[in-house]
PDB file of N, CA and C in Angstrom:
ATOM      1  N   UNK A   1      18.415 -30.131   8.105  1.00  0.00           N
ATOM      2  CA  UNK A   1      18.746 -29.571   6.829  1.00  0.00           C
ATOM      3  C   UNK A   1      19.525 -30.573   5.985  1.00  0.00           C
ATOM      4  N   UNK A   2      20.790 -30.930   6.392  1.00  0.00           N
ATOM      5  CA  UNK A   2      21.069 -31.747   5.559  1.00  0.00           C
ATOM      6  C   UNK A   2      21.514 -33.213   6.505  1.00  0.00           C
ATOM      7  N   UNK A   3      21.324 -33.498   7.596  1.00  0.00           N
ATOM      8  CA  UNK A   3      20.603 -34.805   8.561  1.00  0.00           C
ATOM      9  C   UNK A   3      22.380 -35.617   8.056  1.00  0.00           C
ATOM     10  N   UNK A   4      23.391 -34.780   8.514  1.00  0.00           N
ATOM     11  CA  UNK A   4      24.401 -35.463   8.644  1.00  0.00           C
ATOM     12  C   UNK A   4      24.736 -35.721  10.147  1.00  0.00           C
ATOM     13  N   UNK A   5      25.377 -36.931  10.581  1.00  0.00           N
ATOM     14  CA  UNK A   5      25.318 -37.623  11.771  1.00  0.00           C
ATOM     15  C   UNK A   5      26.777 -37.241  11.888  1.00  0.00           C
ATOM     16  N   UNK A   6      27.444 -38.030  13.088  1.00  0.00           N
ATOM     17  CA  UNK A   6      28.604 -38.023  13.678  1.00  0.00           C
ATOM     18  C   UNK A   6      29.554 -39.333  12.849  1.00  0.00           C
ATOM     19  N   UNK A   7      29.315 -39.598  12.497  1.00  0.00           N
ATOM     20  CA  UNK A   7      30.193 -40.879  11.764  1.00  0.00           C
ATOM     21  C   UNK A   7      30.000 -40.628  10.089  1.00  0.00           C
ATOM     22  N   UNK A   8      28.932 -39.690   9.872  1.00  0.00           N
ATOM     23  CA  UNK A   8      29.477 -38.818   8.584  1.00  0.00           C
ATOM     24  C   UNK A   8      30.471 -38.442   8.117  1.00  0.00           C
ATOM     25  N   UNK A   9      30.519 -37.022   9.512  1.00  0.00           N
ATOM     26  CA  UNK A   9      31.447 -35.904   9.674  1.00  0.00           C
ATOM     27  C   UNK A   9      32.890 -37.739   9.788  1.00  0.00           C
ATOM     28  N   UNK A  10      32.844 -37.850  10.546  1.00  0.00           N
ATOM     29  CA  UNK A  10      33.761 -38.709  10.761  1.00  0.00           C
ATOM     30  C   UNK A  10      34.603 -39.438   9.589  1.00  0.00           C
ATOM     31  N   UNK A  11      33.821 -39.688   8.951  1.00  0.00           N
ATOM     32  CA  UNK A  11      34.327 -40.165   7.268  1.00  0.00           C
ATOM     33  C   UNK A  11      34.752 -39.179   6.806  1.00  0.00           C
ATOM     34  N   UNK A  12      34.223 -38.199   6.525  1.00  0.00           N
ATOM     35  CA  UNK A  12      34.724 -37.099   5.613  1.00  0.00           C
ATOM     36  C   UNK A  12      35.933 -36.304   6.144  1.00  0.00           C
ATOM     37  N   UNK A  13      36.365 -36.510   7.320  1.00  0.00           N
ATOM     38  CA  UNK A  13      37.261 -35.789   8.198  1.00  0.00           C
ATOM     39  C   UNK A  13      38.454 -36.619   7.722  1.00  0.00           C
ATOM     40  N   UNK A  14      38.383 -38.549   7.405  1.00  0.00           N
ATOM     41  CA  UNK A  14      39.239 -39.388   7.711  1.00  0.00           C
ATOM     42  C   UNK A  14      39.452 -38.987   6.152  1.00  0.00           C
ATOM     43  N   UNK A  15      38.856 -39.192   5.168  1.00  0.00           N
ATOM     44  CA  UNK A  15      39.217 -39.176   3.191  1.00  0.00           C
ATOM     45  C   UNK A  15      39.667 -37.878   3.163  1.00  0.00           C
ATOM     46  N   UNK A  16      39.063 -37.159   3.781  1.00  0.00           N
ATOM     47  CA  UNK A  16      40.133 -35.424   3.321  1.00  0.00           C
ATOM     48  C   UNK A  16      41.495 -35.680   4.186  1.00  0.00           C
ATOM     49  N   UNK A  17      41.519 -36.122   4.946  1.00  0.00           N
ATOM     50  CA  UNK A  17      43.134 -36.197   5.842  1.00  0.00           C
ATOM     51  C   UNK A  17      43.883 -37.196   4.815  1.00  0.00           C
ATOM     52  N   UNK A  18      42.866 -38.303   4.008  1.00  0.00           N
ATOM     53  CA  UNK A  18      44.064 -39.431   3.180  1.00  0.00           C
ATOM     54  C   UNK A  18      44.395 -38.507   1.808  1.00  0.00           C
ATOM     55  N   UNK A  19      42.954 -37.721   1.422  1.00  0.00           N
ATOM     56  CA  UNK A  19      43.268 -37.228   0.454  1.00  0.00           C
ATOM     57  C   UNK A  19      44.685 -36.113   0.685  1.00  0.00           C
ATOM     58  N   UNK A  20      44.461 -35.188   1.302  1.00  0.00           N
ATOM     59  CA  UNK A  20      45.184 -33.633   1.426  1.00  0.00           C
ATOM     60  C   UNK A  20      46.901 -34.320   1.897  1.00  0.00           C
ATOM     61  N   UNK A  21      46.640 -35.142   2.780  1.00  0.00           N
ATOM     62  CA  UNK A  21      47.613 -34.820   3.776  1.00  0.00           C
ATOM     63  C   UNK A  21      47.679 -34.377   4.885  1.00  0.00           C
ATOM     64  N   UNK A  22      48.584 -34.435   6.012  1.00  0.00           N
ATOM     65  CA  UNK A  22      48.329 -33.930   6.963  1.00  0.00           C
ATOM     66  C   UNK A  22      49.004 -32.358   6.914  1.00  0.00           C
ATOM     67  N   UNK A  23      50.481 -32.235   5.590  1.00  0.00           N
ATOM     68  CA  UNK A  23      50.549 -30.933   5.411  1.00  0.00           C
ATOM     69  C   UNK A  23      49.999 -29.910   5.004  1.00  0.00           C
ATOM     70  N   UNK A  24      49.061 -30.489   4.165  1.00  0.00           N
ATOM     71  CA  UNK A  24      48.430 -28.994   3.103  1.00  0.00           C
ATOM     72  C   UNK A  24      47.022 -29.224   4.238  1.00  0.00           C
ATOM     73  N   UNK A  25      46.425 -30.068   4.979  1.00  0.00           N
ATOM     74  CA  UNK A  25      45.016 -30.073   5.721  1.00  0.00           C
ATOM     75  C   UNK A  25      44.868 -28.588   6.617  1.00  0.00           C
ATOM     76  N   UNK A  26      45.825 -28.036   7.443  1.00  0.00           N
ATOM     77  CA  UNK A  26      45.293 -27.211   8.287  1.00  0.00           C
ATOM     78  C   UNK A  26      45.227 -25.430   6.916  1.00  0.00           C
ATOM     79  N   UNK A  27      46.227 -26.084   5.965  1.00  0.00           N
ATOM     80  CA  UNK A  27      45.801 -24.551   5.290  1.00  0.00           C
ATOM     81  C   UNK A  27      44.341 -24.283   4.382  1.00  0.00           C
ATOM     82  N   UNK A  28      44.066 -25.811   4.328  1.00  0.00           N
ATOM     83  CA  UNK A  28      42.993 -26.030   3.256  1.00  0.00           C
ATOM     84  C   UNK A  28      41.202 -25.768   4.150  1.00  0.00           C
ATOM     85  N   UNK A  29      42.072 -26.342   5.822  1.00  0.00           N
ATOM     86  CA  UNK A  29      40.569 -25.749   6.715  1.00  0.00           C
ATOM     87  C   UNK A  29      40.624 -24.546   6.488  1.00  0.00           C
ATOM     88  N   UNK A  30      41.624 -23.535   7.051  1.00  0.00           N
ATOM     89  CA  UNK A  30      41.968 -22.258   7.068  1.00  0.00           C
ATOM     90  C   UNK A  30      41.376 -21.693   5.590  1.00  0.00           C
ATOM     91  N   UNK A  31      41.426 -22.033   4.774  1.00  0.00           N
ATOM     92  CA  UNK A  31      40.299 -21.063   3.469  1.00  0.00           C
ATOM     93  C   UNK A  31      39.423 -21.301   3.495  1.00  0.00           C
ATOM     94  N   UNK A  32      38.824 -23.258   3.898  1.00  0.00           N
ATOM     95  CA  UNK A  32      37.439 -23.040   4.160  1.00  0.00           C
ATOM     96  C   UNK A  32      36.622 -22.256   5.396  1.00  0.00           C
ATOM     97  N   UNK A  33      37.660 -22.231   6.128  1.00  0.00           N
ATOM     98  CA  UNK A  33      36.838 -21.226   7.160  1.00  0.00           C
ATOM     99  C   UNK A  33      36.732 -19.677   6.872  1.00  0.00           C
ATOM    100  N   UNK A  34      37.801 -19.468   6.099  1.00  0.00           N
ATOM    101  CA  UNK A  34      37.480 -18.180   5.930  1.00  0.00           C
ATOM    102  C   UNK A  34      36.033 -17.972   4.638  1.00  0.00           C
ATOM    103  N   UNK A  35      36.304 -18.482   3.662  1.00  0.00           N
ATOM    104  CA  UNK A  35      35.015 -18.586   2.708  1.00  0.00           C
ATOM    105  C   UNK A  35      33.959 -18.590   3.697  1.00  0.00           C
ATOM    106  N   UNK A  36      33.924 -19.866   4.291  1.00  0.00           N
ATOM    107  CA  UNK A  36      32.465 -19.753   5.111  1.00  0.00           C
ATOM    108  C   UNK A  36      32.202 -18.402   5.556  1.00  0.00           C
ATOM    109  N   UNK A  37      33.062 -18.150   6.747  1.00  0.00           N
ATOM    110  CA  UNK A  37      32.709 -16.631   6.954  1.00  0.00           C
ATOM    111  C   UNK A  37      31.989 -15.426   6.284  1.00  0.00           C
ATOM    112  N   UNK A  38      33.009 -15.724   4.891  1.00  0.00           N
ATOM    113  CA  UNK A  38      32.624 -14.908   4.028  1.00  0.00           C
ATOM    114  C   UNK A  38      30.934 -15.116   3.894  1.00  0.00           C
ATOM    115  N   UNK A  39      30.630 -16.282   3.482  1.00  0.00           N
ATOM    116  CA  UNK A  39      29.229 -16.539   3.291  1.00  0.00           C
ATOM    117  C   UNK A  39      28.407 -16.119   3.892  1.00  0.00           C
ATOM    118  N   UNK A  40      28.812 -16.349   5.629  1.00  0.00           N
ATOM    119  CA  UNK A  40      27.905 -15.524   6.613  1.00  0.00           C
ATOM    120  C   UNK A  40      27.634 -14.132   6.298  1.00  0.00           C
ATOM    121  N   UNK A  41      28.788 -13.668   6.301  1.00  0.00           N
ATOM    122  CA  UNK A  41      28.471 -12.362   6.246  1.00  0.00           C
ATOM    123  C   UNK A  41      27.635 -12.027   5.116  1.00  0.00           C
ATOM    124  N   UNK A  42      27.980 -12.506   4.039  1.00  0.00           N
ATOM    125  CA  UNK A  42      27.364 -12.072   3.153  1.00  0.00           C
ATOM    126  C   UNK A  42      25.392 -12.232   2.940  1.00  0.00           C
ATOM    127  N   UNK A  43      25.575 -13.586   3.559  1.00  0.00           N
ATOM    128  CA  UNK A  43      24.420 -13.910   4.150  1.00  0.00           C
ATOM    129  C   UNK A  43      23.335 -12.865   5.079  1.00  0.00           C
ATOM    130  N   UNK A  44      24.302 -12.858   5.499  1.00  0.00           N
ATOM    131  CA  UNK A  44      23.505 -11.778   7.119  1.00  0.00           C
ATOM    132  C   UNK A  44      23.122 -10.550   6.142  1.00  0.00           C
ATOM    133  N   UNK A  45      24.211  -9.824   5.711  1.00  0.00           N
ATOM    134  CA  UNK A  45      24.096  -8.622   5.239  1.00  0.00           C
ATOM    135  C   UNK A  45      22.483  -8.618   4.197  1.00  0.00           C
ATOM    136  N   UNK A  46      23.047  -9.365   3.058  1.00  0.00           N
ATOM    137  CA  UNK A  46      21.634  -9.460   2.436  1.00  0.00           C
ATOM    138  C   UNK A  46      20.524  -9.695   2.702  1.00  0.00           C
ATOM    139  N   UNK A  47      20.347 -10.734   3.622  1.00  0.00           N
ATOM    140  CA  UNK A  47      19.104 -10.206   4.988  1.00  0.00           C
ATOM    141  C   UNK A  47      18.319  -9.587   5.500  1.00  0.00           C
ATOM    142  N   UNK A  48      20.026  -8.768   6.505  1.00  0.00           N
ATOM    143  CA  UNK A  48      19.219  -7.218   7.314  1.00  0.00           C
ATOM    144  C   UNK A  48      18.846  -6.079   5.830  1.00  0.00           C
ATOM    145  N   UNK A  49      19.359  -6.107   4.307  1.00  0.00           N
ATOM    146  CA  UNK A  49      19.159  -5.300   3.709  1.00  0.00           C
ATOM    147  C   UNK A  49      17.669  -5.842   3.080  1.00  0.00           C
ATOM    148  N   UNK A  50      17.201  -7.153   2.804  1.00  0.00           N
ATOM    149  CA  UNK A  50      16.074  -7.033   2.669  1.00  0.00           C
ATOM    150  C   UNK A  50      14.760  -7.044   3.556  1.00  0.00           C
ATOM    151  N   UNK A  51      15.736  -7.116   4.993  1.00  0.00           N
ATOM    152  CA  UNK A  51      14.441  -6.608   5.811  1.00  0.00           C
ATOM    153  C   UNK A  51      14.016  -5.247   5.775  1.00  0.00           C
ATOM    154  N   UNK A  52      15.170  -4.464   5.723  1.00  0.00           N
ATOM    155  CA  UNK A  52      15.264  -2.673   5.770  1.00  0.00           C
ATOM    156  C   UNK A  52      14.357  -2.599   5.179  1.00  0.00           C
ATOM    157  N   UNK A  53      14.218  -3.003   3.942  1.00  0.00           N
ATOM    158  CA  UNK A  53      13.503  -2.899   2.314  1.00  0.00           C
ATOM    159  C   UNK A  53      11.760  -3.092   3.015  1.00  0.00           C
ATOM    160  N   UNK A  54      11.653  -4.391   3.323  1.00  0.00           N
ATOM    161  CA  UNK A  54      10.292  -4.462   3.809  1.00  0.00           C
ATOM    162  C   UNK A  54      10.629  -3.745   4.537  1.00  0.00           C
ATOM    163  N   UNK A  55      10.345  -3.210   5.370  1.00  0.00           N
ATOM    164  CA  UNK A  55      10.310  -2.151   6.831  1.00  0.00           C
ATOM    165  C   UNK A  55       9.765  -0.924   5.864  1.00  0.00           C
ATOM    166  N   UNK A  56      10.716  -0.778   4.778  1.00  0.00           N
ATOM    167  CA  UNK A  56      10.702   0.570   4.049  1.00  0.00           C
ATOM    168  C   UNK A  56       9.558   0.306   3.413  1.00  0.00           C
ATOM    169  N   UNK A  57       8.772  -0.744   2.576  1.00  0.00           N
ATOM    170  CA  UNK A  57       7.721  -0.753   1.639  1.00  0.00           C
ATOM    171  C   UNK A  57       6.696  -0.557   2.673  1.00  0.00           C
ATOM    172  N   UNK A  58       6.505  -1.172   3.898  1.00  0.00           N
ATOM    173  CA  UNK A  58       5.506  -0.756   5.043  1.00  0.00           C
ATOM    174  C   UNK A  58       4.820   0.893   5.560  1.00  0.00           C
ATOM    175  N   UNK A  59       6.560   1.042   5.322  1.00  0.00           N
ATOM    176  CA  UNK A  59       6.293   2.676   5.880  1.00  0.00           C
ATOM    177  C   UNK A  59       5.742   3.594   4.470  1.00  0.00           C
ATOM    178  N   UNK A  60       6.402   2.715   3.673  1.00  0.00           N
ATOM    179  CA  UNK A  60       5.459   3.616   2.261  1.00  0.00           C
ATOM    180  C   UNK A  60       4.507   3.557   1.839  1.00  0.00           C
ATOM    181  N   UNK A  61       3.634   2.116   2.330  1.00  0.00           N
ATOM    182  CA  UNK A  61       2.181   1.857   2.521  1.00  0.00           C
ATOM    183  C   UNK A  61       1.078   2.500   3.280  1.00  0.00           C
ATOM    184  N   UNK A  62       1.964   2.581   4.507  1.00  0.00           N
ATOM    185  CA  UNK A  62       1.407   3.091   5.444  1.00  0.00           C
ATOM    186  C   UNK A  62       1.232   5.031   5.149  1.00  0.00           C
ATOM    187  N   UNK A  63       2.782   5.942   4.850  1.00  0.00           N
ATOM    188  CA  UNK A  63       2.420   7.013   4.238  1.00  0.00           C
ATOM    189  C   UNK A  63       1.241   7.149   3.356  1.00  0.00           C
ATOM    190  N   UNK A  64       0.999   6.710   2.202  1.00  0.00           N
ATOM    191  CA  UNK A  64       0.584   5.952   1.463  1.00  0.00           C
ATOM    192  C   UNK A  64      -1.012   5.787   1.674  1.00  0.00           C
ATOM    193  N   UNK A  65      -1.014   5.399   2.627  1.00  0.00           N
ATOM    194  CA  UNK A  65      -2.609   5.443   3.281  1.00  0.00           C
ATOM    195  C   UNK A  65      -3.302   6.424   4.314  1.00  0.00           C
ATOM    196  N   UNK A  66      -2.052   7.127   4.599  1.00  0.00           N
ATOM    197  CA  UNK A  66      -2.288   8.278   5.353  1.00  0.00           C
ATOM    198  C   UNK A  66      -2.804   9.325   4.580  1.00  0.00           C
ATOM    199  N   UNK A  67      -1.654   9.074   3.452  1.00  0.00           N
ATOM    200  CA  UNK A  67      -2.499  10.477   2.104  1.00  0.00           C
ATOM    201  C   UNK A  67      -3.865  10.525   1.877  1.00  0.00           C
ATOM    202  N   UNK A  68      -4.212   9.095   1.302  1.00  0.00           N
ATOM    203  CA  UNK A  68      -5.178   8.787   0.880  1.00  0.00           C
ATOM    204  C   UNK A  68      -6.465   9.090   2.067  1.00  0.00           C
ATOM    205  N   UNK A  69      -5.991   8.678   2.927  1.00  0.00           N
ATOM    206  CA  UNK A  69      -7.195   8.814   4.281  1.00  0.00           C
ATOM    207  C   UNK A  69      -7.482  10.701   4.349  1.00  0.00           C
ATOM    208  N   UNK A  70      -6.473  11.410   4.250  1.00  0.00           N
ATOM    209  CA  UNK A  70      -6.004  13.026   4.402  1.00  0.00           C
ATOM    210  C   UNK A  70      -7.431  13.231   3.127  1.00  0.00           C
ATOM    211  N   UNK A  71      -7.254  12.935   2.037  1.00  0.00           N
ATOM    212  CA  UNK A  71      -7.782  13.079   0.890  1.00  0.00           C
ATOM    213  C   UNK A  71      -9.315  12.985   1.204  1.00  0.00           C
ATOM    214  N   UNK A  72      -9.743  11.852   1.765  1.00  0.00           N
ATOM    215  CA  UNK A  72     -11.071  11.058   2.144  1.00  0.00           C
ATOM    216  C   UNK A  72     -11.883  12.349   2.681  1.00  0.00           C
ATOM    217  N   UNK A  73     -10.986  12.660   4.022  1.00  0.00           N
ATOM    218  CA  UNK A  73     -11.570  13.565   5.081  1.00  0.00           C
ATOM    219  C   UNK A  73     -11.710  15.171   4.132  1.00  0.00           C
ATOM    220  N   UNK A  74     -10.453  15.220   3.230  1.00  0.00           N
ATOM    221  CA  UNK A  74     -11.109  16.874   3.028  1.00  0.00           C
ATOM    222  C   UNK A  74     -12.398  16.697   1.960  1.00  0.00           C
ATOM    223  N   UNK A  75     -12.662  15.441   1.687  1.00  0.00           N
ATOM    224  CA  UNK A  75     -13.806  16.014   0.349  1.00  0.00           C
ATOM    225  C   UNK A  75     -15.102  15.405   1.676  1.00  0.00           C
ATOM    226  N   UNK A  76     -14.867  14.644   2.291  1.00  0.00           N
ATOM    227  CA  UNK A  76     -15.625  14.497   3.481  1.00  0.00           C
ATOM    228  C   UNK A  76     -16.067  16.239   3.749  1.00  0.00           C
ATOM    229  N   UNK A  77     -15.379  16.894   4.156  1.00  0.00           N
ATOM    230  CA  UNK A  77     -15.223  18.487   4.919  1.00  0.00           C
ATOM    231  C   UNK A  77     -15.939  19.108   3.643  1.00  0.00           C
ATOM    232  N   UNK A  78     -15.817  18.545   2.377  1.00  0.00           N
ATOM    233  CA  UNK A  78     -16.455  19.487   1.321  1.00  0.00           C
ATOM    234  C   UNK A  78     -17.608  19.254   1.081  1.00  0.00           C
ATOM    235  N   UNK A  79     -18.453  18.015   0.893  1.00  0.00           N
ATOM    236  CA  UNK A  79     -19.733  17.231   0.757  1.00  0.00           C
ATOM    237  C   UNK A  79     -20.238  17.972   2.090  1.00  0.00           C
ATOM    238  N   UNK A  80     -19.762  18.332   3.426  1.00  0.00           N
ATOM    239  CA  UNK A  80     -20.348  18.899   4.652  1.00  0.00           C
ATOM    240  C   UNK A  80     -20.960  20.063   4.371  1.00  0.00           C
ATOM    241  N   UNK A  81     -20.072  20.959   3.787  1.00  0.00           N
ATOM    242  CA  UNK A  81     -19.800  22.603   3.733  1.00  0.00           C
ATOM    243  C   UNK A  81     -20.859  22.554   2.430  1.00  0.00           C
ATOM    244  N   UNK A  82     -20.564  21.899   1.674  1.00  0.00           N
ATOM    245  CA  UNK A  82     -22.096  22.441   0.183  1.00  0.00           C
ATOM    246  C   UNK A  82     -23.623  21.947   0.991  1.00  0.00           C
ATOM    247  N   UNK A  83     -23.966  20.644   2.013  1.00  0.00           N
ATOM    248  CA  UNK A  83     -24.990  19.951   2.610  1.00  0.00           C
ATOM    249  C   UNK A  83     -25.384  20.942   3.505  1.00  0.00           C
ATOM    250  N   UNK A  84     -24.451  22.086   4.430  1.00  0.00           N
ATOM    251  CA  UNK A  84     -24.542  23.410   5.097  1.00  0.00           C
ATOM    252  C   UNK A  84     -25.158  24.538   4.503  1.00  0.00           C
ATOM    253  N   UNK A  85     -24.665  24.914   2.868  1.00  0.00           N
ATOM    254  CA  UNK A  85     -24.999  25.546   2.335  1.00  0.00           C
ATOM    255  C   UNK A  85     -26.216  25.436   1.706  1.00  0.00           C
ATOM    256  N   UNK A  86     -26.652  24.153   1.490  1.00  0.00           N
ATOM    257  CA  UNK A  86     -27.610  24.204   0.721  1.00  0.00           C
ATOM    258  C   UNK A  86     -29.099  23.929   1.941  1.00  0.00           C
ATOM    259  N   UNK A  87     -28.718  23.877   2.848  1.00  0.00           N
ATOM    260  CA  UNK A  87     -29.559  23.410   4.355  1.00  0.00           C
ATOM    261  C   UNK A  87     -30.162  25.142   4.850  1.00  0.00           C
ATOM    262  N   UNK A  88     -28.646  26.096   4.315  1.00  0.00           N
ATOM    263  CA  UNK A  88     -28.892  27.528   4.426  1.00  0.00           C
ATOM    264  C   UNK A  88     -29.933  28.103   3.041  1.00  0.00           C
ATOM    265  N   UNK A  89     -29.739  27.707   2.208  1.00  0.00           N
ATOM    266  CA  UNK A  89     -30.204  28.322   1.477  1.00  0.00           C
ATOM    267  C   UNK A  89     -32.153  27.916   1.276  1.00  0.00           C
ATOM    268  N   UNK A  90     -32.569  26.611   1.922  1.00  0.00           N
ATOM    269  CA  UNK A  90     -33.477  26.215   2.629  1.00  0.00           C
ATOM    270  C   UNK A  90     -34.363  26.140   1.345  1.00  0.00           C
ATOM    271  N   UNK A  91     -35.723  26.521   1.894  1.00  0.00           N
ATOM    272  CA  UNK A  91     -36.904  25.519   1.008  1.00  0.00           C
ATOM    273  C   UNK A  91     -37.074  26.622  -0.035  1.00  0.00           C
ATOM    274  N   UNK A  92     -36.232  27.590  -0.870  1.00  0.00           N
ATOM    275  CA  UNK A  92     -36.345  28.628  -1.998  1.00  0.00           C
ATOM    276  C   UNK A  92     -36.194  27.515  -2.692  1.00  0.00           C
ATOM    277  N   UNK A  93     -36.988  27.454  -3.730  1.00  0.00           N
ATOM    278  CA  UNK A  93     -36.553  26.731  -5.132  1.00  0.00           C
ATOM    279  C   UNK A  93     -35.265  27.257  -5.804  1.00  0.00           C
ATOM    280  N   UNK A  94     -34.694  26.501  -6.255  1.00  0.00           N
ATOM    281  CA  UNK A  94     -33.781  26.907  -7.185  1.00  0.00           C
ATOM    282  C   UNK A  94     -34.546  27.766  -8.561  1.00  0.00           C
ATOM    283  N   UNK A  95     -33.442  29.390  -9.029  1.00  0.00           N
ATOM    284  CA  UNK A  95     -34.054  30.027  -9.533  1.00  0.00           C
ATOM    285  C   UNK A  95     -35.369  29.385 -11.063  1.00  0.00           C
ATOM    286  N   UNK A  96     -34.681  28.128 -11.520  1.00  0.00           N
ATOM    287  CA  UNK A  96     -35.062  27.518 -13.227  1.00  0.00           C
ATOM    288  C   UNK A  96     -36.541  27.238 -12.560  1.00  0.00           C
ATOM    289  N   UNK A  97     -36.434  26.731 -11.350  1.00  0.00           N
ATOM    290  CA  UNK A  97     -37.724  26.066 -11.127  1.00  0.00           C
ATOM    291  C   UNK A  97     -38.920  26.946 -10.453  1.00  0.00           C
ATOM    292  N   UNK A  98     -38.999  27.866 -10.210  1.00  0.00           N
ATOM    293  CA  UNK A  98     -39.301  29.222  -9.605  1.00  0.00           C
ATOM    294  C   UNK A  98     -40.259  29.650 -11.468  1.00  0.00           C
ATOM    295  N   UNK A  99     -39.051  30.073 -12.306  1.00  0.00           N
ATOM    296  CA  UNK A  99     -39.727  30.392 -13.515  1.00  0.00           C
ATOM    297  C   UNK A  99     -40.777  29.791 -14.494  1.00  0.00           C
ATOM    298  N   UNK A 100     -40.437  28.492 -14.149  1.00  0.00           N
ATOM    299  CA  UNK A 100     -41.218  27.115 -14.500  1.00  0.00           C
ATOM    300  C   UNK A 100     -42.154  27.467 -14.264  1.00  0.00           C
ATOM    301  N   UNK A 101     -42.401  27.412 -12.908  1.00  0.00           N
ATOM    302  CA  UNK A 101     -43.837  27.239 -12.427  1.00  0.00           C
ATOM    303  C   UNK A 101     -44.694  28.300 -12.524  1.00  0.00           C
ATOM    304  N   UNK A 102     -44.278  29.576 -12.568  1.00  0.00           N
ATOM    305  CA  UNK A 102     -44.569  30.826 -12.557  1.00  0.00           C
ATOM    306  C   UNK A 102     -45.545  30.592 -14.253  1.00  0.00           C
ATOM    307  N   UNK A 103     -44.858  30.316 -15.168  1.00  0.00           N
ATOM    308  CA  UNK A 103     -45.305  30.359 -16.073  1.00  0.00           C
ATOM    309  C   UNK A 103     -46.180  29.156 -16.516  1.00  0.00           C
ATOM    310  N   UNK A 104     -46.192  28.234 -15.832  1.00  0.00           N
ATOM    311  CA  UNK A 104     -47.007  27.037 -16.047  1.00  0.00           C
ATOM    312  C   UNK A 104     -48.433  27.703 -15.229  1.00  0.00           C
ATOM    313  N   UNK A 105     -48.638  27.403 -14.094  1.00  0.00           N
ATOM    314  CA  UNK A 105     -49.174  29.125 -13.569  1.00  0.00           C
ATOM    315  C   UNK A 105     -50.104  30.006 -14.662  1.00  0.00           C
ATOM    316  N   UNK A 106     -49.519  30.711 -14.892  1.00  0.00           N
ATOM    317  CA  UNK A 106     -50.269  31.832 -16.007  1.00  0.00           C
ATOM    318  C   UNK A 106     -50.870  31.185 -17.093  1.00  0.00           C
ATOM    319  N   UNK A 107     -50.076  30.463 -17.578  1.00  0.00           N
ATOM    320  CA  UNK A 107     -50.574  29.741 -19.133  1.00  0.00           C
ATOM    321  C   UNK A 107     -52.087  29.337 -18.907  1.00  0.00           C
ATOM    322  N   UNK A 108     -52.631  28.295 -17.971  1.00  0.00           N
ATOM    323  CA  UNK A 108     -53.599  28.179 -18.108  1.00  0.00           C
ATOM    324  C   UNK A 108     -55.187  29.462 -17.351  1.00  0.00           C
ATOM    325  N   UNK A 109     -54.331  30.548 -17.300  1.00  0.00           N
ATOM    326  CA  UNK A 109     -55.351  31.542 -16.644  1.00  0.00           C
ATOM    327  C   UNK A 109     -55.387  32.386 -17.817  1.00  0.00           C
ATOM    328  N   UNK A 110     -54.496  32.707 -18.726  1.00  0.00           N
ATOM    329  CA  UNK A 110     -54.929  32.565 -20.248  1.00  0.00           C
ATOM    330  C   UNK A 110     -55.741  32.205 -20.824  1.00  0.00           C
ATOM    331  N   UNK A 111     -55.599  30.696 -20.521  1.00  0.00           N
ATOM    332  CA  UNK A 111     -56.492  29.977 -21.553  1.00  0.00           C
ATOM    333  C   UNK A 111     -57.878  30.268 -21.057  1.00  0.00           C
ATOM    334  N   UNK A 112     -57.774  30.738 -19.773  1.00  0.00           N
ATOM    335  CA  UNK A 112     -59.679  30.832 -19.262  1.00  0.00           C
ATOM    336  C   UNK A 112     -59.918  32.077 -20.111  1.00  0.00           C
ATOM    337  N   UNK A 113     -59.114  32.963 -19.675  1.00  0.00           N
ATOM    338  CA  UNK A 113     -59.635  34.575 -19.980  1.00  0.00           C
ATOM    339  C   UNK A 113     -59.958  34.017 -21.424  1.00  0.00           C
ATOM    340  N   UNK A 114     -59.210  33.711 -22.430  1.00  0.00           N
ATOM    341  CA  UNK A 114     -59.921  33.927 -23.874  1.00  0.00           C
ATOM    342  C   UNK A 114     -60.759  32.989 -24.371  1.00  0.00           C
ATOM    343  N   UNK A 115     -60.721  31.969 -22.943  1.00  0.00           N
ATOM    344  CA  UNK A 115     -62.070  31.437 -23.293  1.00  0.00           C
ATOM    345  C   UNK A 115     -63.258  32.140 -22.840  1.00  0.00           C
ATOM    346  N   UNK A 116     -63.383  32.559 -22.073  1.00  0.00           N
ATOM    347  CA  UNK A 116     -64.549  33.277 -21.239  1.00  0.00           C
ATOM    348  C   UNK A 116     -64.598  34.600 -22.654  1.00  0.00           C
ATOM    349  N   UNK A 117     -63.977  35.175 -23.469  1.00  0.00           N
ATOM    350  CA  UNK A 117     -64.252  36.312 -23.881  1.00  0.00           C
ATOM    351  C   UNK A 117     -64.564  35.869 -25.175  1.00  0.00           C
ATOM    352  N   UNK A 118     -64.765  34.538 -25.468  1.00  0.00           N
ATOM    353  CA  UNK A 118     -65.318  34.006 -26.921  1.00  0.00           C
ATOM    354  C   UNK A 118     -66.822  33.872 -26.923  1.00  0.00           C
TER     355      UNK A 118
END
């Protein structure tokens, strides 16, 4: 990450001791350690809260697709139940087409009779 070595740390340990002092050095670790801390935590926390989050958008996907699947199956169950009904109601024409023909039918036994009586 940031590819600091041992004779880094080593420098920076020796200029903060010329800079600070050796009196004010152990109070000046002492806040940076606590900040750091702070960071962790704060770190961590925001984290586990945006893992929760995904975890949570998953499970709302997943609800989510359960509905949708729920949905699938009842018009599934409905396309069944009219394909039943209409399997029951069998080779009757539907009534429009019944009248149709009936009268297509007659029309031309008409046309004989008043031809035959001319």
């Amino acid at each position: 990450m940031l590819d600091i070595g041992f004779l880094e740390l080593l420098l920076i340990a020796t200029l903060t001791l010329l800079i600070l002092g050796p009196e004010r050095l152990p109070g000046v670790l002492r806040t940076l350690g606590l900040w750091l801390g702070r960071i962790r935590r704060a770190y961590n926390s925001i984290r586990k809260e945006i893992d929760r989050e995904i975890g949570m958008d998953e499970i709302r996907r997943q609800l989510h697709n359960e509905q949708v699947l729920e949905e699938v199956k009842a018009i599934e169950k409905e396309v069944k139940a009219a394909r039943e009904s209409e399997k029951q109601i069998g080779a009757s024409p539907p009534v429009g087409a019944r009248s149709s023909q009936t009268s297509q039918d007659s029309e031309p036994v008409r046309h004989e009779a008043v031809a035959q009586g001319s």
